[in-house]
PDB file of N, CA and C in Angstrom:
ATOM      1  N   UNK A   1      -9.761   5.669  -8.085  1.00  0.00           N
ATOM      2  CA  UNK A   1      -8.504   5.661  -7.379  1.00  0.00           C
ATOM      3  C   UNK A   1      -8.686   6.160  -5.949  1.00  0.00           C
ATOM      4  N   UNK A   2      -9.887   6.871  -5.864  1.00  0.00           N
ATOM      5  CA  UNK A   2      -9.663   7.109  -4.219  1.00  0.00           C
ATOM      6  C   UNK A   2     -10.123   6.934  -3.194  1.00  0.00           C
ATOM      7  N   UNK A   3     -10.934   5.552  -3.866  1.00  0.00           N
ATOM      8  CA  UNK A   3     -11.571   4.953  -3.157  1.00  0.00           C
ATOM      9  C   UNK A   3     -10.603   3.679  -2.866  1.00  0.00           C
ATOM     10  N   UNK A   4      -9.757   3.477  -3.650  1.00  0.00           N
ATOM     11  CA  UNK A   4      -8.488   2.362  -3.186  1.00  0.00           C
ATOM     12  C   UNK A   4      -7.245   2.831  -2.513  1.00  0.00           C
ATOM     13  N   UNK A   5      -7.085   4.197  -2.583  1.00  0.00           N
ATOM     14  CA  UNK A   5      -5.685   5.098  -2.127  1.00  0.00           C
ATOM     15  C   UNK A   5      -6.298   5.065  -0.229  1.00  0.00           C
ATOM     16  N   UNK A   6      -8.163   5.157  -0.723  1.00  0.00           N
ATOM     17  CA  UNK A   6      -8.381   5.272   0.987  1.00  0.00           C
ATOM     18  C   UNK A   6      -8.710   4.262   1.761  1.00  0.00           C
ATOM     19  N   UNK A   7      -8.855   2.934   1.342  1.00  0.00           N
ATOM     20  CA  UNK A   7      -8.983   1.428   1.568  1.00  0.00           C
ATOM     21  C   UNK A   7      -6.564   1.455   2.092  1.00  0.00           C
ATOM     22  N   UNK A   8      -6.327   1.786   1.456  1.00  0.00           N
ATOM     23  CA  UNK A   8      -4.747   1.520   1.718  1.00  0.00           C
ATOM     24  C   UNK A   8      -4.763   2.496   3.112  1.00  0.00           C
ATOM     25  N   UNK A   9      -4.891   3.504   3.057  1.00  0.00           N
ATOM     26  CA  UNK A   9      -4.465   4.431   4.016  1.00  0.00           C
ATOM     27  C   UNK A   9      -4.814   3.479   5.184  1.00  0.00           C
ATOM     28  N   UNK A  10      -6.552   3.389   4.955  1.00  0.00           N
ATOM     29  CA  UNK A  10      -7.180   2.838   6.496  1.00  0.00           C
ATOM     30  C   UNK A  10      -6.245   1.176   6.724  1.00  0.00           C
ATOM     31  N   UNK A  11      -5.911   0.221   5.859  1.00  0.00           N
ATOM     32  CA  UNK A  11      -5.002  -0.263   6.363  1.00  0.00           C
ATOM     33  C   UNK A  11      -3.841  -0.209   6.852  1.00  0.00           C
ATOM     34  N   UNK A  12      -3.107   1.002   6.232  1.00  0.00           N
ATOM     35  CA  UNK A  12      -1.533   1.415   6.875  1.00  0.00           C
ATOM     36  C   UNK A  12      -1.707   1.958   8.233  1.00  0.00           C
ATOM     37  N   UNK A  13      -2.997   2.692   8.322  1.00  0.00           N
ATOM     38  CA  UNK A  13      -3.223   2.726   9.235  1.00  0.00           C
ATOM     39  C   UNK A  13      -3.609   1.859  10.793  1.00  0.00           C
ATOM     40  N   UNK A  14      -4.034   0.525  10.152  1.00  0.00           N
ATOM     41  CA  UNK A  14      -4.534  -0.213  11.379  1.00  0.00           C
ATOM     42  C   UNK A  14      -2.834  -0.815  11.717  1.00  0.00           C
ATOM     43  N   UNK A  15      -2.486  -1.335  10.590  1.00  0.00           N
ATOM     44  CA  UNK A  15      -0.857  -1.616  10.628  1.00  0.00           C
ATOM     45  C   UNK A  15       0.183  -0.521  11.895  1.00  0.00           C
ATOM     46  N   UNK A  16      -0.290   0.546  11.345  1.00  0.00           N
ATOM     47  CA  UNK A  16       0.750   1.416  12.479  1.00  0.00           C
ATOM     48  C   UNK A  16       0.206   1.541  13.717  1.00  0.00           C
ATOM     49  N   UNK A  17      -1.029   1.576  13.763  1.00  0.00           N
ATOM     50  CA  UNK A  17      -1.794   0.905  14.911  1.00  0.00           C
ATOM     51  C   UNK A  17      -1.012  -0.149  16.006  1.00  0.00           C
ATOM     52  N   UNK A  18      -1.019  -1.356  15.268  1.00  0.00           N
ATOM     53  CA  UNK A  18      -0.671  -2.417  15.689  1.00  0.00           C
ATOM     54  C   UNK A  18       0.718  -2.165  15.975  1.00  0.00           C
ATOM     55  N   UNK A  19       1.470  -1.657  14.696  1.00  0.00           N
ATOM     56  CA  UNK A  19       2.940  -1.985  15.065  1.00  0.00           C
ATOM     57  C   UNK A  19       3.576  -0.490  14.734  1.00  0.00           C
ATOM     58  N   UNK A  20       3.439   0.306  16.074  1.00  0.00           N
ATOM     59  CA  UNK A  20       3.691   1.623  16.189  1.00  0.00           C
ATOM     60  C   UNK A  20       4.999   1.552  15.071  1.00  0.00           C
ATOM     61  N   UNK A  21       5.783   3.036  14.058  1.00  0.00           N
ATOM     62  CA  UNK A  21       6.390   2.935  13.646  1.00  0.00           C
ATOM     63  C   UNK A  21       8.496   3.275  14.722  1.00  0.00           C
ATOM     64  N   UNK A  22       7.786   3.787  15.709  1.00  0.00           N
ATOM     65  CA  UNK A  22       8.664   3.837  17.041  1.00  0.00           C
ATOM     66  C   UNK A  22       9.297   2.402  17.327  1.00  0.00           C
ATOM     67  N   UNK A  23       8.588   1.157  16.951  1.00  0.00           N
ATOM     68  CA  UNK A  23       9.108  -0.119  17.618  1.00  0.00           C
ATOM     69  C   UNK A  23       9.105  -1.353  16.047  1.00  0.00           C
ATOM     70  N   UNK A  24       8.776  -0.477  14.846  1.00  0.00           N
ATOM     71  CA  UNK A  24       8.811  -1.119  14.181  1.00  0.00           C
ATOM     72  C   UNK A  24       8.994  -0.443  12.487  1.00  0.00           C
ATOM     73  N   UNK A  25      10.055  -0.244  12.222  1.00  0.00           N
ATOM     74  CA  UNK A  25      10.544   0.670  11.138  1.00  0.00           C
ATOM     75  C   UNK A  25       9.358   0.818  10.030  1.00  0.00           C
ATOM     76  N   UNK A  26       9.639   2.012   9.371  1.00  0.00           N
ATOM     77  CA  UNK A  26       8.261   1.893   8.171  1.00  0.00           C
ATOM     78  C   UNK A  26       8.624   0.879   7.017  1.00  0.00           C
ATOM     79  N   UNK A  27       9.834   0.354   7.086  1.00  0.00           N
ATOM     80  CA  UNK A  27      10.321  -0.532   5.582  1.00  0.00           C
ATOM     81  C   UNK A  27       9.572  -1.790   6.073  1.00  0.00           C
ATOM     82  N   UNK A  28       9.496  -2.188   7.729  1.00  0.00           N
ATOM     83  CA  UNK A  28       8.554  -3.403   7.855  1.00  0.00           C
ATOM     84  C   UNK A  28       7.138  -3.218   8.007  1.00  0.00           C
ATOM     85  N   UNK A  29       6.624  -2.093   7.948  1.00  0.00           N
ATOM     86  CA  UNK A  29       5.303  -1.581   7.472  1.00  0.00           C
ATOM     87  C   UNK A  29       4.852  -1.683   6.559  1.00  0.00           C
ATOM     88  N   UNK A  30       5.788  -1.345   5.693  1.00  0.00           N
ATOM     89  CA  UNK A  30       5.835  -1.245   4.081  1.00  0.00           C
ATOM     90  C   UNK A  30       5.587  -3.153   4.423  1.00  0.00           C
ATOM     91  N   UNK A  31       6.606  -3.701   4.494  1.00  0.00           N
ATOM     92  CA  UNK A  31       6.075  -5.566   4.698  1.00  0.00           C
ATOM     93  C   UNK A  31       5.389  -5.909   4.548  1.00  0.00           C
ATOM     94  N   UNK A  32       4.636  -5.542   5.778  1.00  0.00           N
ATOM     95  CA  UNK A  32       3.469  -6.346   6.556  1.00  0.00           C
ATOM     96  C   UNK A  32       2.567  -5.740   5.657  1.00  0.00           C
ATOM     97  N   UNK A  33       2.582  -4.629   5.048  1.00  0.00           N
ATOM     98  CA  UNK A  33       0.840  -3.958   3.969  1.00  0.00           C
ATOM     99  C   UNK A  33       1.081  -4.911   2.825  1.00  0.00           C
ATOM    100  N   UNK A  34       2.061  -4.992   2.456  1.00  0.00           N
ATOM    101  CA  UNK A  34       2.402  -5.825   0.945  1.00  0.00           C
ATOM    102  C   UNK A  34       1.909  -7.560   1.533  1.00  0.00           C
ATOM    103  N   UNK A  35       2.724  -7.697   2.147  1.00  0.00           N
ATOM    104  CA  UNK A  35       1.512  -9.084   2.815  1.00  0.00           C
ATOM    105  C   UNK A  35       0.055  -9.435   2.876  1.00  0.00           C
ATOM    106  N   UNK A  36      -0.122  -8.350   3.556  1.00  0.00           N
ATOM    107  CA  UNK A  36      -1.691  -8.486   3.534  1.00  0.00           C
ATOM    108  C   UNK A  36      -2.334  -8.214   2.530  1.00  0.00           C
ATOM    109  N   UNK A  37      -2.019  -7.080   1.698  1.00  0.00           N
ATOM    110  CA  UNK A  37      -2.567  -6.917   0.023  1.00  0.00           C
ATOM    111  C   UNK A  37      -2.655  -8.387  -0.533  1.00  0.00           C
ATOM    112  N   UNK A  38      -1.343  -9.349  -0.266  1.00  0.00           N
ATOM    113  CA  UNK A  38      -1.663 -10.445  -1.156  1.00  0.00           C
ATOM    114  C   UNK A  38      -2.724 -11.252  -0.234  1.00  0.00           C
ATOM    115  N   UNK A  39      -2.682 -11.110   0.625  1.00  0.00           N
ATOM    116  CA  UNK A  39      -4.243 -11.710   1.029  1.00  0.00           C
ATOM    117  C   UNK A  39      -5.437 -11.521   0.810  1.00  0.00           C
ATOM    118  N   UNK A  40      -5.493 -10.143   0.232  1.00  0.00           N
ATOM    119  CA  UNK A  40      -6.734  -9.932  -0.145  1.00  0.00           C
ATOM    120  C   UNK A  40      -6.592  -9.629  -1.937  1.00  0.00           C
ATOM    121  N   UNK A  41      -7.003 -10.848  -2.523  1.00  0.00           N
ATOM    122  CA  UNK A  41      -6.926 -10.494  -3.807  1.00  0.00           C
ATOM    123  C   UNK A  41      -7.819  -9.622  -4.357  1.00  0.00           C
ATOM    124  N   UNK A  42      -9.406  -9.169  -3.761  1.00  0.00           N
ATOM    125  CA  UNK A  42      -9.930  -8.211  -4.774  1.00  0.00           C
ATOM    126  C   UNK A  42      -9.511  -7.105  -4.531  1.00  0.00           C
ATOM    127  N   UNK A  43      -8.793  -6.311  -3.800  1.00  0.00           N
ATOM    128  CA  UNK A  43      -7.838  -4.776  -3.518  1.00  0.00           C
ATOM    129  C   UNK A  43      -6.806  -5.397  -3.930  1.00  0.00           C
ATOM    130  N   UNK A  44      -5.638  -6.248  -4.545  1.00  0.00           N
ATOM    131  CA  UNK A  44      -5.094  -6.234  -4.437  1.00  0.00           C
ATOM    132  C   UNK A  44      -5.036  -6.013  -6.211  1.00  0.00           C
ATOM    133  N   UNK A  45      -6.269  -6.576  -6.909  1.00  0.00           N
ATOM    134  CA  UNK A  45      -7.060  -6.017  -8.209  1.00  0.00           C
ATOM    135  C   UNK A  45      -7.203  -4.729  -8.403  1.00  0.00           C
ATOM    136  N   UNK A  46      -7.544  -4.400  -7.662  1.00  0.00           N
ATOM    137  CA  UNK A  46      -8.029  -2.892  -7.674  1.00  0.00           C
ATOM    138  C   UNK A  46      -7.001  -1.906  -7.921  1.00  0.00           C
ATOM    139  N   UNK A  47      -5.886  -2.182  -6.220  1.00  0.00           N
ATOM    140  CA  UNK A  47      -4.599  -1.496  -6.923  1.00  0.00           C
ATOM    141  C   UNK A  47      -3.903  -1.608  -8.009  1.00  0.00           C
ATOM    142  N   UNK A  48      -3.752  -2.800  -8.515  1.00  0.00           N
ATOM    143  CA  UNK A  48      -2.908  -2.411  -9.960  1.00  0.00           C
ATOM    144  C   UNK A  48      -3.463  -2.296 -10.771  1.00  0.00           C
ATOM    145  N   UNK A  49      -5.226  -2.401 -10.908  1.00  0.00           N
ATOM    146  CA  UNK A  49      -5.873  -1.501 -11.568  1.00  0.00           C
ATOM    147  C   UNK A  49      -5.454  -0.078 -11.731  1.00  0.00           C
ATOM    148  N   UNK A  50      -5.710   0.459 -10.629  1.00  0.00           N
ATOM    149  CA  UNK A  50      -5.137   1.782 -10.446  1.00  0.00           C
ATOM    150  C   UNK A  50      -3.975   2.209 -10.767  1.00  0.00           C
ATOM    151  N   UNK A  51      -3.085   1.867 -10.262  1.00  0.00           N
ATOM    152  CA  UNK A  51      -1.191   1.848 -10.839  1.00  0.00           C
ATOM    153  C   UNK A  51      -1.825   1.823 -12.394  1.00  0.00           C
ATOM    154  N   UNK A  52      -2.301   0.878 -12.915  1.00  0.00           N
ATOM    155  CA  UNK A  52      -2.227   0.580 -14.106  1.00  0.00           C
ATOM    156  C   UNK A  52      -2.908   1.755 -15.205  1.00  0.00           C
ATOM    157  N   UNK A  53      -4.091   2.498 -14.505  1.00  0.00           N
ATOM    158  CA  UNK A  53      -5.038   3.026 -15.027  1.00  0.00           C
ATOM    159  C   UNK A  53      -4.168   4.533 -14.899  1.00  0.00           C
ATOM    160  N   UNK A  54      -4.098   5.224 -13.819  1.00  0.00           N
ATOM    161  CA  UNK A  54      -3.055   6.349 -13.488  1.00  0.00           C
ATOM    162  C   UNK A  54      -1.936   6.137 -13.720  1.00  0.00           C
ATOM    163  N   UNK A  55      -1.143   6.208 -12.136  1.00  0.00           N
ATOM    164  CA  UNK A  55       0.413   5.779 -11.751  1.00  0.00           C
ATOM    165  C   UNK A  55       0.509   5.693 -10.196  1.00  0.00           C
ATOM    166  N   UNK A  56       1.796   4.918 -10.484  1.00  0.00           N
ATOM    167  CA  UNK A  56       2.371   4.503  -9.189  1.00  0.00           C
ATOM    168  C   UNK A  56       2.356   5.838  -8.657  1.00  0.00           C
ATOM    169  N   UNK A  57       3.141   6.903  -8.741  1.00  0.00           N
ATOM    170  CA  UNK A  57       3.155   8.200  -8.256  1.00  0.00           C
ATOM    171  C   UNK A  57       1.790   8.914  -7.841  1.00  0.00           C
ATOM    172  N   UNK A  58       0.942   8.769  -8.744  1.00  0.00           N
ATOM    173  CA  UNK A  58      -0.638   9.458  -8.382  1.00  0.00           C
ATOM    174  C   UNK A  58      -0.805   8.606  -7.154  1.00  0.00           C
ATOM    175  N   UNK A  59      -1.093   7.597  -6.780  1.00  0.00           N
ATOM    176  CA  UNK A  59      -1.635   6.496  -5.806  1.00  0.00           C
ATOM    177  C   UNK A  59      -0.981   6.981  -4.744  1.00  0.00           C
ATOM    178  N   UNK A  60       0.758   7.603  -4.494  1.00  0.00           N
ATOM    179  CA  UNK A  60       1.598   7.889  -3.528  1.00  0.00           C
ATOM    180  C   UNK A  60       1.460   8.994  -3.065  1.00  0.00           C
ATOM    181  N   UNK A  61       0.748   9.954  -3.791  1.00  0.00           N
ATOM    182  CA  UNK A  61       0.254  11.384  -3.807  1.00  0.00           C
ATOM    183  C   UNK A  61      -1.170  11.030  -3.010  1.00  0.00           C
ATOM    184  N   UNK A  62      -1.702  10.278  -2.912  1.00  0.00           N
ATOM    185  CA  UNK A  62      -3.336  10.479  -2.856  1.00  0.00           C
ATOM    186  C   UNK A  62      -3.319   9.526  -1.653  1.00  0.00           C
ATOM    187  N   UNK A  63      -2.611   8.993  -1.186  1.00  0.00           N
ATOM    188  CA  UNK A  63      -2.242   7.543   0.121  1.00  0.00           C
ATOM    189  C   UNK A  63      -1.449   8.805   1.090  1.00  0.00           C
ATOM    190  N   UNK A  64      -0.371   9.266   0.605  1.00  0.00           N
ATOM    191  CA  UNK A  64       0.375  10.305   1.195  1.00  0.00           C
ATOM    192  C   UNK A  64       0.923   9.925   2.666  1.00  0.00           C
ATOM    193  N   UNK A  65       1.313   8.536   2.870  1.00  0.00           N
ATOM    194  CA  UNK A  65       1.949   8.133   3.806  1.00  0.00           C
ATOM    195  C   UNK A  65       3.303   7.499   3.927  1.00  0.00           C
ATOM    196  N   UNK A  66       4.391   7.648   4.471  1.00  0.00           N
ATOM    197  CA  UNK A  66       5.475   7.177   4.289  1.00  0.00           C
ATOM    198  C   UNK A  66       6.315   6.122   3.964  1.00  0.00           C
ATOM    199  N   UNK A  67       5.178   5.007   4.842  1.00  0.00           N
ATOM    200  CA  UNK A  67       5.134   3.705   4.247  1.00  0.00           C
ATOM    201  C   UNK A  67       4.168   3.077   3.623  1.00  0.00           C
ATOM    202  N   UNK A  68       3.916   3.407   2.870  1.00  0.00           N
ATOM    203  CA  UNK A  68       3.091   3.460   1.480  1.00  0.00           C
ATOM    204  C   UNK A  68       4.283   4.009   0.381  1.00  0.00           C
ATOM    205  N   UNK A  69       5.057   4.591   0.548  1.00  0.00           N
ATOM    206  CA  UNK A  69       6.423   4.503  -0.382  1.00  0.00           C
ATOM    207  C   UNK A  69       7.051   3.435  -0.622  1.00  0.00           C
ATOM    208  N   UNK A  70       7.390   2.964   0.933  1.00  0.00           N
ATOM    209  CA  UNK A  70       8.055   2.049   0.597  1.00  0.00           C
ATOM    210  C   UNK A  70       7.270   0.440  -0.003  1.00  0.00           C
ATOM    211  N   UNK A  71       6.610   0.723   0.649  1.00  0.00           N
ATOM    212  CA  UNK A  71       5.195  -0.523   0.193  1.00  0.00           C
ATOM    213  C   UNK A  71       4.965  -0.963  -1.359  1.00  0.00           C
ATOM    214  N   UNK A  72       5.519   0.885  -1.745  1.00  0.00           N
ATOM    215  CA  UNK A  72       5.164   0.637  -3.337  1.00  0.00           C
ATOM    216  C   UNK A  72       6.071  -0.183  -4.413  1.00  0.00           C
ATOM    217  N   UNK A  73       7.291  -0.271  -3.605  1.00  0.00           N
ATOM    218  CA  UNK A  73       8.163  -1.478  -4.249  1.00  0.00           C
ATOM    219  C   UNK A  73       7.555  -2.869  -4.743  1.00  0.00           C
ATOM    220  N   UNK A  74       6.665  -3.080  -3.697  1.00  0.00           N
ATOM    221  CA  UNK A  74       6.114  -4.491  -3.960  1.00  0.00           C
ATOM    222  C   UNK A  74       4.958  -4.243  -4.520  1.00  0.00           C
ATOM    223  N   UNK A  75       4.191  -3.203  -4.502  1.00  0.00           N
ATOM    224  CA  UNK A  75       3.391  -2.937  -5.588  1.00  0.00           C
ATOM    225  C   UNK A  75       3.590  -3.307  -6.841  1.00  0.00           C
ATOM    226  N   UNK A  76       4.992  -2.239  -7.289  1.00  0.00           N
ATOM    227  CA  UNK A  76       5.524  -2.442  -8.830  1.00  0.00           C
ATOM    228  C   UNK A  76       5.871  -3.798  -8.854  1.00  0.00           C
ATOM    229  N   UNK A  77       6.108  -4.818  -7.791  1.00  0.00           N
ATOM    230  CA  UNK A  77       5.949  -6.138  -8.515  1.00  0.00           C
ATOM    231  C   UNK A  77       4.757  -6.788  -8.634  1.00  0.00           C
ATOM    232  N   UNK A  78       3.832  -6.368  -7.830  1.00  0.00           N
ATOM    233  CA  UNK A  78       2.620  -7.082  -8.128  1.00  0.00           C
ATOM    234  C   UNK A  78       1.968  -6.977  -9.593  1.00  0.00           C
ATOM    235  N   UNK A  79       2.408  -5.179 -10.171  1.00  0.00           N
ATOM    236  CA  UNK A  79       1.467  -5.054 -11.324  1.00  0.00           C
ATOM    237  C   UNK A  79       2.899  -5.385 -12.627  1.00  0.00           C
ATOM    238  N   UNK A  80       3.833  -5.550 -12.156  1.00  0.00           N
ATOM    239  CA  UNK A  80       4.655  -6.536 -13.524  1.00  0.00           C
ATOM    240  C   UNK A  80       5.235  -7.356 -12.808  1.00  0.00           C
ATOM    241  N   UNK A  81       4.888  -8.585 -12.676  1.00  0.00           N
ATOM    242  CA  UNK A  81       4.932  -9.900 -12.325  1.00  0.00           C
ATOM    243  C   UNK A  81       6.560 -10.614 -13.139  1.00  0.00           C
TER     244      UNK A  81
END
């Protein structure tokens, strides 16, 4: 798990990078990560591995970023379809 909680971070991170959260709310952060997760299907394995193996909550604890909360909405649909 924390080797995928830190694969997420470093993307939320390039994300807020790109689209400071000053000019671009964290609920479209939360978006744009859930987007790109489905682009990459082997992390996108991994996480609901994880969700699946722990919890949604452990992953939110161990990511510990704000939009990564909200992100996790579309998580819980990725891992029950």
């Amino acid at each position: 798990m924390a080797e995928v909680a830190k694969e997420i971070q470093d993307l939320l991170n390039q994300l807020q990078d790109t689209y400071p959260t000053k000019t671009l709310s964290e609920r479209e952060v939360g978006k744009k990560f859930a987007e790109m997760i489905d682009q990459k299907p082997s992390l996108k394995k991994r996480i609901i591995s994880a969700v699946k193996s722990t919890s949604l909550t452990a992953l939110q604890e161990a990511v510990d970023n704000p939009a990564f909360n909200i992100a996790s909405a579309f998580l819980q649909g990725f891992s029950n379809p």
